[in-house]
N, C-alpha and C. Protein backbone atom coordinates (compact mmCIF):
# COMPACT_ATOMS: atom_id res chain seq x y z
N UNK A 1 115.23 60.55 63.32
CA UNK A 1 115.18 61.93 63.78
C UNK A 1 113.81 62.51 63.44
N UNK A 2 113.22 63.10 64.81
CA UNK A 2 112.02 63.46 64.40
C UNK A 2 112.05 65.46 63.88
N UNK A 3 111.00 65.77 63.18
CA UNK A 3 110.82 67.38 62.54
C UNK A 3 110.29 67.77 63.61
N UNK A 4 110.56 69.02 64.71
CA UNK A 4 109.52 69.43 65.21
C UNK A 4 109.15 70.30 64.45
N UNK A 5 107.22 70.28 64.69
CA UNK A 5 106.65 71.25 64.22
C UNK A 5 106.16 72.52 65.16
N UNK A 6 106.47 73.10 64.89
CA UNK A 6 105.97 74.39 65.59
C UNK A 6 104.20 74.36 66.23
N UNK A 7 103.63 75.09 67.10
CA UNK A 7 102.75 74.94 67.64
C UNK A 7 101.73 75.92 66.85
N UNK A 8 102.01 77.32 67.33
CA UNK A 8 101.95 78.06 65.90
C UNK A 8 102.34 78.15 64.93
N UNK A 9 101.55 78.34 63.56
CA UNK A 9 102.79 78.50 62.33
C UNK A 9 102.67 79.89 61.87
N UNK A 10 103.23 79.99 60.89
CA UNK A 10 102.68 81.27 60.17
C UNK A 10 101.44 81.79 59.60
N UNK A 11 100.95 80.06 58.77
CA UNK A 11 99.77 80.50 58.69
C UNK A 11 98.62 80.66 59.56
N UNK A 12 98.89 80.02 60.40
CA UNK A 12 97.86 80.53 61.32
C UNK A 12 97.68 81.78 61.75
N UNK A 13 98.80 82.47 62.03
CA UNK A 13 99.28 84.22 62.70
C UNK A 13 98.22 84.39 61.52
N UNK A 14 99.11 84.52 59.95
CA UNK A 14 97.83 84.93 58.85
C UNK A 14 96.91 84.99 58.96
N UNK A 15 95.95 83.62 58.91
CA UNK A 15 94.67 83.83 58.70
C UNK A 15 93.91 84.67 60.27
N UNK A 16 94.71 84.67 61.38
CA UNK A 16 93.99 85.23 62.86
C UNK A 16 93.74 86.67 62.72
N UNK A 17 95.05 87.00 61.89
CA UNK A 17 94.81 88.73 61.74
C UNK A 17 94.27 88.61 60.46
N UNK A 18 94.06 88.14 59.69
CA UNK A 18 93.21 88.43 58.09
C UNK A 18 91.93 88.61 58.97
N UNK A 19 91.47 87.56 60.03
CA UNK A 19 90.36 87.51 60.36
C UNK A 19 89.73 88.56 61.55
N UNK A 20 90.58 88.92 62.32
CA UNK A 20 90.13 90.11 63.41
C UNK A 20 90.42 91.06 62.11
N UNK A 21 91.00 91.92 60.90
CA UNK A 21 90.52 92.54 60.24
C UNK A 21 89.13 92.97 59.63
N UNK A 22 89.22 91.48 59.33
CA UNK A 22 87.86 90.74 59.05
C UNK A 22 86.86 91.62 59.79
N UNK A 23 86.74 90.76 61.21
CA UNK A 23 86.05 91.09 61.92
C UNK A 23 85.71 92.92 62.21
N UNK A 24 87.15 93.72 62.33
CA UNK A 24 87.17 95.35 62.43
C UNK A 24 86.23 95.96 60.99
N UNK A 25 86.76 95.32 60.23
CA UNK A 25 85.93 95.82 58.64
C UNK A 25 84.37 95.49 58.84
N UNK A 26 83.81 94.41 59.04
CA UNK A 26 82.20 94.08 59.26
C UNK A 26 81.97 94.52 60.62
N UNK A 27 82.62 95.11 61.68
CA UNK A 27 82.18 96.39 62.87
C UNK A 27 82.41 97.70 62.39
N UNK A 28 82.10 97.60 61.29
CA UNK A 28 82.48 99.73 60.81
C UNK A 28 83.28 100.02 60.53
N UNK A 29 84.86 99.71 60.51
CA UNK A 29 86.10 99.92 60.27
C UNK A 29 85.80 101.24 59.70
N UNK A 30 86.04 102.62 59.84
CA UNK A 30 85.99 103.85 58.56
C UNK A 30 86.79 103.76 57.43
N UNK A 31 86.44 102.97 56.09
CA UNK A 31 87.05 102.82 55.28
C UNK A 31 86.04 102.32 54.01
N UNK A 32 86.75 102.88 53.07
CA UNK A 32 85.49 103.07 52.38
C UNK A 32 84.73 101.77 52.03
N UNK A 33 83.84 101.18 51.29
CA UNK A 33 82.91 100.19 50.84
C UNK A 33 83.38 99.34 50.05
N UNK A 34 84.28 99.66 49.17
CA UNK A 34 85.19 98.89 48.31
C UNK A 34 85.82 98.18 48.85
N UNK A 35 87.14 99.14 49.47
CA UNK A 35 88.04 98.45 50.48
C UNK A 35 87.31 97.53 51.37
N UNK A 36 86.11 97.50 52.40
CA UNK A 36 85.81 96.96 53.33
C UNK A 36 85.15 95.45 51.98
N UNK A 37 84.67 95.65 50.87
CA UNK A 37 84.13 94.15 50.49
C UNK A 37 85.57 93.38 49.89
N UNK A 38 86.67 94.18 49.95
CA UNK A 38 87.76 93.47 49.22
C UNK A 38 88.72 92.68 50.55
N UNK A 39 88.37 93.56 51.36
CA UNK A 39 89.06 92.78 52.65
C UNK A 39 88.20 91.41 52.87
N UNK A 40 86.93 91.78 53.06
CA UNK A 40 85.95 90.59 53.50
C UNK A 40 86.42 89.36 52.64
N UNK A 41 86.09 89.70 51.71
CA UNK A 41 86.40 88.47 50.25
C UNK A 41 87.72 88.08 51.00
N UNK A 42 88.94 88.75 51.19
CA UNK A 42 89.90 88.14 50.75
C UNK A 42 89.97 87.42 52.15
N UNK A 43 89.68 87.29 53.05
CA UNK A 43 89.65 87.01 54.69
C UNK A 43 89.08 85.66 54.22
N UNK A 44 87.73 86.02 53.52
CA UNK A 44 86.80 84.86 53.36
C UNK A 44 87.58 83.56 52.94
N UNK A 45 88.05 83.39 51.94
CA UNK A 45 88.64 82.82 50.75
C UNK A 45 90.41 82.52 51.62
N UNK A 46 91.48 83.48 52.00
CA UNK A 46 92.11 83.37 52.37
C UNK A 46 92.81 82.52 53.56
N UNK A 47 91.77 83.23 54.57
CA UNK A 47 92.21 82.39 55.73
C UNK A 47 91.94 80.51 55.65
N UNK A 48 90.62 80.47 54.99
CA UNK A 48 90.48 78.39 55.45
C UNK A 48 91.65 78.18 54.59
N UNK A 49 91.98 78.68 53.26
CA UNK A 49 93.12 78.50 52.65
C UNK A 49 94.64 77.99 53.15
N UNK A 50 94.76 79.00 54.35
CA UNK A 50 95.73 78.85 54.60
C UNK A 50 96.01 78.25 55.83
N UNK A 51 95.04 77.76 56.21
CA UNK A 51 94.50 76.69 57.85
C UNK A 51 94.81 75.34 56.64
N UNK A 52 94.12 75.37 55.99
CA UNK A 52 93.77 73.78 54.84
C UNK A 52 95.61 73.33 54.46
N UNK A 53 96.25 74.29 54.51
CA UNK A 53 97.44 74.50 53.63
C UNK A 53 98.01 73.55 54.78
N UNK A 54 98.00 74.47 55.70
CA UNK A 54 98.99 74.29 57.06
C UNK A 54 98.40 72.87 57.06
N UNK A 55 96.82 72.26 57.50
CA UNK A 55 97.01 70.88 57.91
C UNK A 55 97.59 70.26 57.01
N UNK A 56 98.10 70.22 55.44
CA UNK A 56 98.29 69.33 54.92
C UNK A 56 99.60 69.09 55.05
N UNK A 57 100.44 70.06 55.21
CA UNK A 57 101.89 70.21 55.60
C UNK A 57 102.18 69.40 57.08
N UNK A 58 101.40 69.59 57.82
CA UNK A 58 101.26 69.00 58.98
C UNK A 58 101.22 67.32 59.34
N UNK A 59 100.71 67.18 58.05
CA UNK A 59 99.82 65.56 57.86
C UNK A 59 101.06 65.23 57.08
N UNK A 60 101.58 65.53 56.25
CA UNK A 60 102.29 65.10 55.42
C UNK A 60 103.61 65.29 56.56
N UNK A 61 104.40 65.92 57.10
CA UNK A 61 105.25 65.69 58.18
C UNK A 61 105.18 64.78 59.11
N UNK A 62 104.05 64.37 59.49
CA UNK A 62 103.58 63.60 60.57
C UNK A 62 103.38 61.65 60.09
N UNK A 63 102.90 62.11 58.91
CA UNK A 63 102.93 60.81 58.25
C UNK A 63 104.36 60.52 58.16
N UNK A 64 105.16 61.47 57.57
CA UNK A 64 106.55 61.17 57.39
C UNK A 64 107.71 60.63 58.61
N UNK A 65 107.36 61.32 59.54
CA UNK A 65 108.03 60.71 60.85
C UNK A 65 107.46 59.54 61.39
N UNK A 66 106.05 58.87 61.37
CA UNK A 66 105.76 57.98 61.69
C UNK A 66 106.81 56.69 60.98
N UNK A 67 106.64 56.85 59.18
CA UNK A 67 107.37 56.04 58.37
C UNK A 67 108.75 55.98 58.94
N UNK A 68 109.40 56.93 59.40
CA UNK A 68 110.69 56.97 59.69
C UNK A 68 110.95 56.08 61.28
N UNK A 69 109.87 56.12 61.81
CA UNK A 69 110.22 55.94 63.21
C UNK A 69 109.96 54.37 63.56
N UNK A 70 108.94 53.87 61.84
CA UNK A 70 108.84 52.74 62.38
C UNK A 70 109.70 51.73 61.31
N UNK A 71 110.18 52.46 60.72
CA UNK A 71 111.37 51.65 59.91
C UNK A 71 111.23 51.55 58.41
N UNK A 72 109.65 51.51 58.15
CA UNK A 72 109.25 51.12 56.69
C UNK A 72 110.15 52.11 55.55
C-alpha cells in the first residue's frame, strides 16, 4: 500500500505566505522598523526551514514505499 503525499503541504502554504510577507515588509509595509527586521529574520531563517523539513519527510516516505513495493 502506497502513502499518498499531498502535492501541496503545509509547509509549503507556510513558508509562501512567511515569504510574500516577507516580500510586503521589504516594499514598505507601514509598520514599524522592529517589527519589519523581525519579520524579515524570521521569513529568512523560517521558510528554507520548513521547505528542508518537508523534503526530508518526503524522501523519507518515498524511500519507504519504494522498500515496501519492492519487497525488501
Amino acid at each position: 500500500m502506497a502513502f499518498a503525499t499531498p502535492d501541496i503541504t503545509p509547509a509549503q502554504i507556510i513558508a509562501v505566505v512567511g515569504a510574500v510577507i516577507g516580500v510586503a515588509v521589504a516594499g514598505g509595509l507601514p509598520i514599524s522598523q522592529d517589527l519589519q527586521d523581525a519579520i524579515i529574520r524570521l521569513v529568512t531563517v523560517l521558510a528554507p526551514l520548513l521547505l528542508v523539513s518537508d523534503a526530508v519527510i518526503r524522501h523519507g516516505r518515498a524511500t519507504g514505499s519504494a522498500s515496501r513495493e519492492s519487497g525488501s
